[in-house]
Protein backbone atom coordinates (compact mmCIF):
# COMPACT_ATOMS: atom_id res chain seq x y z
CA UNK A 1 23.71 26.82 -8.64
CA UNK A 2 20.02 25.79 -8.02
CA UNK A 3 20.70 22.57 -6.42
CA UNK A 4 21.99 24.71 -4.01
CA UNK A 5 19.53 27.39 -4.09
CA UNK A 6 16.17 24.48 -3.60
CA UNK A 7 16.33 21.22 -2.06
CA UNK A 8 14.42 18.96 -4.45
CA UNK A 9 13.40 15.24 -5.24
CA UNK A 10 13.36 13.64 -8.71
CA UNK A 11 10.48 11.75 -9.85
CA UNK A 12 10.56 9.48 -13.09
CA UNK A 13 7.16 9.67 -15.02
CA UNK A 14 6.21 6.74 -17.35
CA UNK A 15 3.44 8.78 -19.30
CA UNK A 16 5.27 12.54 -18.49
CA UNK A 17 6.03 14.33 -21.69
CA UNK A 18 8.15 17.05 -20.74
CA UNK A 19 9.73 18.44 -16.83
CA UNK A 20 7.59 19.29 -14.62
CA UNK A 21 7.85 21.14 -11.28
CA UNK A 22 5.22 20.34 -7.72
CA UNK A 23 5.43 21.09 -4.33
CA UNK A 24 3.05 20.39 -2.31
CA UNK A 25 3.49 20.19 1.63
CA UNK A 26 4.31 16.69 1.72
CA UNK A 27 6.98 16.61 -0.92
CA UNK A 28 8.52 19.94 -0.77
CA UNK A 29 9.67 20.85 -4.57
CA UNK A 30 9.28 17.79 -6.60
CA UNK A 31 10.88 17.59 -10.45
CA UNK A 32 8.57 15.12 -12.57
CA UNK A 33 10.64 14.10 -15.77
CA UNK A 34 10.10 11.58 -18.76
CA UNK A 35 11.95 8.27 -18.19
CA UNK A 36 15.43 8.31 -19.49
CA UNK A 37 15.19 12.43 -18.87
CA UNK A 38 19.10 13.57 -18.48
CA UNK A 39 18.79 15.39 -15.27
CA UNK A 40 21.39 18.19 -16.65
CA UNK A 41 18.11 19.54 -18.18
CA UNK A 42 16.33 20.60 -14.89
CA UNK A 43 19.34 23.36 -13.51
CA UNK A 44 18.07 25.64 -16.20
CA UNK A 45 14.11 25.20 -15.34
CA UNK A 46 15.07 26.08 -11.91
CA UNK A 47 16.75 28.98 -12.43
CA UNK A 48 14.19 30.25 -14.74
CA UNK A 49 11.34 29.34 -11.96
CA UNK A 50 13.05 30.54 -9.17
CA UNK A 51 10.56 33.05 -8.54
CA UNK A 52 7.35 30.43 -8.64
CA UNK A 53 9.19 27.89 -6.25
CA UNK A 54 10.32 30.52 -3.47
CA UNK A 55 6.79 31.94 -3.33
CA UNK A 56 5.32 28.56 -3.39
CA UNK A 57 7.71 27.19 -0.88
CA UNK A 58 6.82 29.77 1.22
CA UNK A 59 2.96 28.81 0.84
CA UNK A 60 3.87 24.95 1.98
CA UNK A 61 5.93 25.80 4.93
CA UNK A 62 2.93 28.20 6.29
CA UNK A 63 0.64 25.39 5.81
CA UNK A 64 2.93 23.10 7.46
CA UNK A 65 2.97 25.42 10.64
CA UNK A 66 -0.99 25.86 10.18
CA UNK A 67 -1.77 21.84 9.79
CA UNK A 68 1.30 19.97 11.23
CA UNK A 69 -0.67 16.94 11.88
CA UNK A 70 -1.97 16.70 7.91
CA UNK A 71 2.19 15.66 6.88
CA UNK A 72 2.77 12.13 9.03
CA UNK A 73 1.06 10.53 5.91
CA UNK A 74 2.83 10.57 1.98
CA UNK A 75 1.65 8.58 -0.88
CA UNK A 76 4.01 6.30 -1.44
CA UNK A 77 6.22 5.76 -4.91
CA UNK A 78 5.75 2.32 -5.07
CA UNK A 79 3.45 -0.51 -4.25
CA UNK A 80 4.89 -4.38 -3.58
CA UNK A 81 2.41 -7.12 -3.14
CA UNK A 82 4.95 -10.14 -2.59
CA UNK A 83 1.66 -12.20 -1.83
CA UNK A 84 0.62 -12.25 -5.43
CA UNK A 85 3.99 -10.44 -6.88
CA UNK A 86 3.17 -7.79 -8.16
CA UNK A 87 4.46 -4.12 -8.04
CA UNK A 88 2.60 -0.99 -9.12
CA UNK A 89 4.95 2.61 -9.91
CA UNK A 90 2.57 5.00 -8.37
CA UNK A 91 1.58 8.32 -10.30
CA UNK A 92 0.39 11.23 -8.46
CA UNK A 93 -1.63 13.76 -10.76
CA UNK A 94 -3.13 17.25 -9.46
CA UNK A 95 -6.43 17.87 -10.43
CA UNK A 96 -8.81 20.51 -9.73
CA UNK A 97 -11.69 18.56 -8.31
CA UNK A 98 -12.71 17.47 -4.69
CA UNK A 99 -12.21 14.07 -4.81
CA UNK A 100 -9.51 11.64 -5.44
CA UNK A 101 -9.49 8.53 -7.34
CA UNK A 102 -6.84 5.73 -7.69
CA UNK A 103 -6.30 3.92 -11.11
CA UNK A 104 -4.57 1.24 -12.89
CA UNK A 105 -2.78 1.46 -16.12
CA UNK A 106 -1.56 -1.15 -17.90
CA UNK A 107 0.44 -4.24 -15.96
CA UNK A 108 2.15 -2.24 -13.21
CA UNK A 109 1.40 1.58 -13.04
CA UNK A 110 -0.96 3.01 -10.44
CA UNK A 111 -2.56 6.91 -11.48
CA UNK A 112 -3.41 8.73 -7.90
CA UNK A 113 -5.60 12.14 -9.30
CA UNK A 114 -7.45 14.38 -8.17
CA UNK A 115 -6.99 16.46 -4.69
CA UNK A 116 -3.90 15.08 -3.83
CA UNK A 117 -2.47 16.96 -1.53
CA UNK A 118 -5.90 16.63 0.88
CA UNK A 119 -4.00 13.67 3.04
CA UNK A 120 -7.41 12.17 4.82
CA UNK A 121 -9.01 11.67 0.83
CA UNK A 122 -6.06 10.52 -1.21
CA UNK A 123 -5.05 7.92 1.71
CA UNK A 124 -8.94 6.82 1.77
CA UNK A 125 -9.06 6.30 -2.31
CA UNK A 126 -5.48 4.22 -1.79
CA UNK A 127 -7.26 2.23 0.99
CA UNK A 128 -9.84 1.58 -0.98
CA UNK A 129 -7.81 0.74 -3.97
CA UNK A 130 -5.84 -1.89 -1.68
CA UNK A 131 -8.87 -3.18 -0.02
CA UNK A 132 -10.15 -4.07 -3.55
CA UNK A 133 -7.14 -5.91 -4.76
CA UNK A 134 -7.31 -7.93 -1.15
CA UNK A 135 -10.72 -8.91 -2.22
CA UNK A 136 -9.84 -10.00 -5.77
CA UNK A 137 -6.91 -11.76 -4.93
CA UNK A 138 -7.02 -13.24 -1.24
CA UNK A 139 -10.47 -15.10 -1.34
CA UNK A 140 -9.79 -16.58 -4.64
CA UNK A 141 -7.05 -18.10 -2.73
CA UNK A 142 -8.73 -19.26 0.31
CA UNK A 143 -11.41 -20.91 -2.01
CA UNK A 144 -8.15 -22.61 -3.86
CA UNK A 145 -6.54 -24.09 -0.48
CA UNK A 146 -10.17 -24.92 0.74
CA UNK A 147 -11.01 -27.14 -1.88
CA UNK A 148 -7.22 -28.40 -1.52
CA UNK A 149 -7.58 -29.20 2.32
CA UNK A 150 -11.14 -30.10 2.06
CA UNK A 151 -12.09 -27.40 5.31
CA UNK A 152 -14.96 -25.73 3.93
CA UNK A 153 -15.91 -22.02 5.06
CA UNK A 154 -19.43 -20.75 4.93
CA UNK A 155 -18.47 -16.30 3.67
CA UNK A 156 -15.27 -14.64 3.49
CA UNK A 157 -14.57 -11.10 3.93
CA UNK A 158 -11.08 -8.65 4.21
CA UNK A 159 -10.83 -6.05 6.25
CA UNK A 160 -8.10 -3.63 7.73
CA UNK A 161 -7.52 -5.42 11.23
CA UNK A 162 -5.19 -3.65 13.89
CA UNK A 163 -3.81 -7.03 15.15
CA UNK A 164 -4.99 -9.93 13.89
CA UNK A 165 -3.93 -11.38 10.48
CA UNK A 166 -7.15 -13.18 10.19
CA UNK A 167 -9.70 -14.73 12.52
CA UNK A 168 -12.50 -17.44 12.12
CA UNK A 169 -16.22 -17.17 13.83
CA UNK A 170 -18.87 -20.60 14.58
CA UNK A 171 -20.56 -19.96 11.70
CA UNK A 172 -17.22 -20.35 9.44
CA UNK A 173 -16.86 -16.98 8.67
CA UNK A 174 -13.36 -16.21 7.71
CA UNK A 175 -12.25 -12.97 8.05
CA UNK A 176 -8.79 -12.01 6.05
CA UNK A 177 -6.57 -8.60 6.98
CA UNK A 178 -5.31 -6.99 3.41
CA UNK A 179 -2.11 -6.53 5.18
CA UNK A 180 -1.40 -10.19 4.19
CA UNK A 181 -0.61 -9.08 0.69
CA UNK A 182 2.74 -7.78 2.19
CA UNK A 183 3.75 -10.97 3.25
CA UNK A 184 5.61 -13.84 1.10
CA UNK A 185 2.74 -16.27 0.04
CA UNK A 186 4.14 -19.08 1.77
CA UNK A 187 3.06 -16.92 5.31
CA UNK A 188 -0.54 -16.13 3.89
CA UNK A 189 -0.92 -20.26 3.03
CA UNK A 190 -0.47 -20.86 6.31
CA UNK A 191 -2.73 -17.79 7.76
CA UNK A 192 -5.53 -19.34 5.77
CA UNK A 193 -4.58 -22.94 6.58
CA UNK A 194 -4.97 -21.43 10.47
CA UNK A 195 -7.73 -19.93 10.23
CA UNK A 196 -10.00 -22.63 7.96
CA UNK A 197 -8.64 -25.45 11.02
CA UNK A 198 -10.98 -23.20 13.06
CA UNK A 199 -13.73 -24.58 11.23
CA UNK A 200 -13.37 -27.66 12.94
CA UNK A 201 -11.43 -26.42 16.05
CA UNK A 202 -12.57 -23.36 17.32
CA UNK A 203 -10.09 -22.99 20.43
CA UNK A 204 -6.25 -23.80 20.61
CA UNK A 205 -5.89 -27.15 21.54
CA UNK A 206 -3.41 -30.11 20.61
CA UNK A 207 -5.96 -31.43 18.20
CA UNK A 208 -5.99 -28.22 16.84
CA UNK A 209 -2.48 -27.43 16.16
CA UNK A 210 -2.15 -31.40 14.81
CA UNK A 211 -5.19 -29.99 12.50
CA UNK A 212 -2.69 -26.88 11.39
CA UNK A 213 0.60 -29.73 11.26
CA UNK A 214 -1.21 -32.06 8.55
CA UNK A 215 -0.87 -29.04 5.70
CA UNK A 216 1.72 -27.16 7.57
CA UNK A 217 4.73 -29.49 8.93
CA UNK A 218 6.76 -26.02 9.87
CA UNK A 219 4.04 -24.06 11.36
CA UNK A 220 5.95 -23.30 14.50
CA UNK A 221 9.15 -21.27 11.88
CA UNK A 222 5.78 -19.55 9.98
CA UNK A 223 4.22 -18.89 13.23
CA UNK A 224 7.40 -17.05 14.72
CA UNK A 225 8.15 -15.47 11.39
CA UNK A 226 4.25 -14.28 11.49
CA UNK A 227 4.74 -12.49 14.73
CA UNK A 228 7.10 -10.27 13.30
CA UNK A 229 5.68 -9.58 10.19
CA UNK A 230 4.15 -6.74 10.97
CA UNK A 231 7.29 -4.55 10.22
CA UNK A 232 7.04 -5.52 6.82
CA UNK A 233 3.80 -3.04 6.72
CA UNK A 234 4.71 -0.24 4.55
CA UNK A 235 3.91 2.87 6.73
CA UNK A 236 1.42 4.44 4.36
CA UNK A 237 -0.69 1.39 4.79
CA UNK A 238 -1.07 2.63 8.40
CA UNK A 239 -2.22 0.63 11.44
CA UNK A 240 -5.58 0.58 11.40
């Protein structure tokens, strides 16, 4: 009777201890349960809480009327990095301070605490999380393929471009977008290998592109498959 009485989502916990009930505006009525949980134990909780969830369902769907533009942005469950494989379960915890902080745990789980349901701070502390992880593992690996190729860049820096995967300045100033750690690492190679053949051709000549064809015999397949990488962007990463 209470899956029909509450529409709810199921969320695995790898450090839960026991069932736990959240709604927030952005997930509705959430059950968090230990892994391996059987899900014939959460009926009863509901029908013993039916009282809490109505009134606090009622609280999110007035705030969803009162802030309507707060709810195009969720957290989401997981993060993929194909660039470096790796995937991170992401934990969101409640707390009752202002600010929210992101966290890892171990090889692959990812703690979001704090104000959580405040969309503009817990998407800035994931940004910044990402941002960080773009810096520790994309200009490690432009050093790697500069040394390979022997196109030297003068500073490096990654940022969250709109349209542009990476660009190159005169002074050899590489600049990488952290969406690149959504694409397949062969992709990336190449973005770097572009951009570092600006160091010694700043425009888009033959020579240039004959530059790019000495490390990247296929760069016209990666160069289509580039264009429409974008769509691999999770949405949560945003566009900006």
């Amino acid at each position: 009777m209470s899956a029909a009485l509450f529409k709810y989502t199921v969320r695995e916990s790898l450090r839960s201890r026991c069932i736990r009930l959240r709604v927030t505006p952005q997930r509705g009525l959430e059950v968090v349960v230990p892994r391996g949980c059987s899900r014939s134990m959460i009926s009863p909780i509901l029908e013993r809480k039916q009282q809490w969830i109505r009134s606090a369902l009622e609280r999110v769907a007035a705030h969803r009327i009162r802030f309507p533009t707060m709810l195009a942005w969720q957290a989401p469950e997981r993060i993929m990095f194909p660039a470096i494989q790796r995937v991170w379960q992401v934990e969101i915890h409640p707390e009752e301070i202002l600010r929210v902080t992101v966290r890892e745990h171990g090889e692959g789980l990812l703690q979001v605490r704090g104000n959580v349901d405040h969309v503009p701070a817990c998407r800035a502390a994931l940004h910044r999380w990402w941002l960080r992880q773009g810096r520790k593992h994309l200009i490690p690996l432009l050093r790697e393929i500069s040394r390979e190729t022997g196109w030297s860049f003068d500073r490096a820096t990654v940022r969250r471009q709109r349209t542009r995967w990476g660009s190159c300045s005169r002074r050899k100033s590489v600049s990488l977008n952290a969406k690149l750690l959504f694409l397949d690492p062969a992709l990336v190679r190449y973005v770097m290998i572009h951009e570092l053949c600006h160091t010694r051709e700043m425009n888009h000549a033959p020579r240039f592109w004959r530059l790019v064809q000495s490390e990247c015999p296929d760069f016209r397949a990666l160069n289509k498959t580039l264009r429409q990488a974008w769509n691999t962007v999770p949405s949560w990463a945003g566009n900006g």
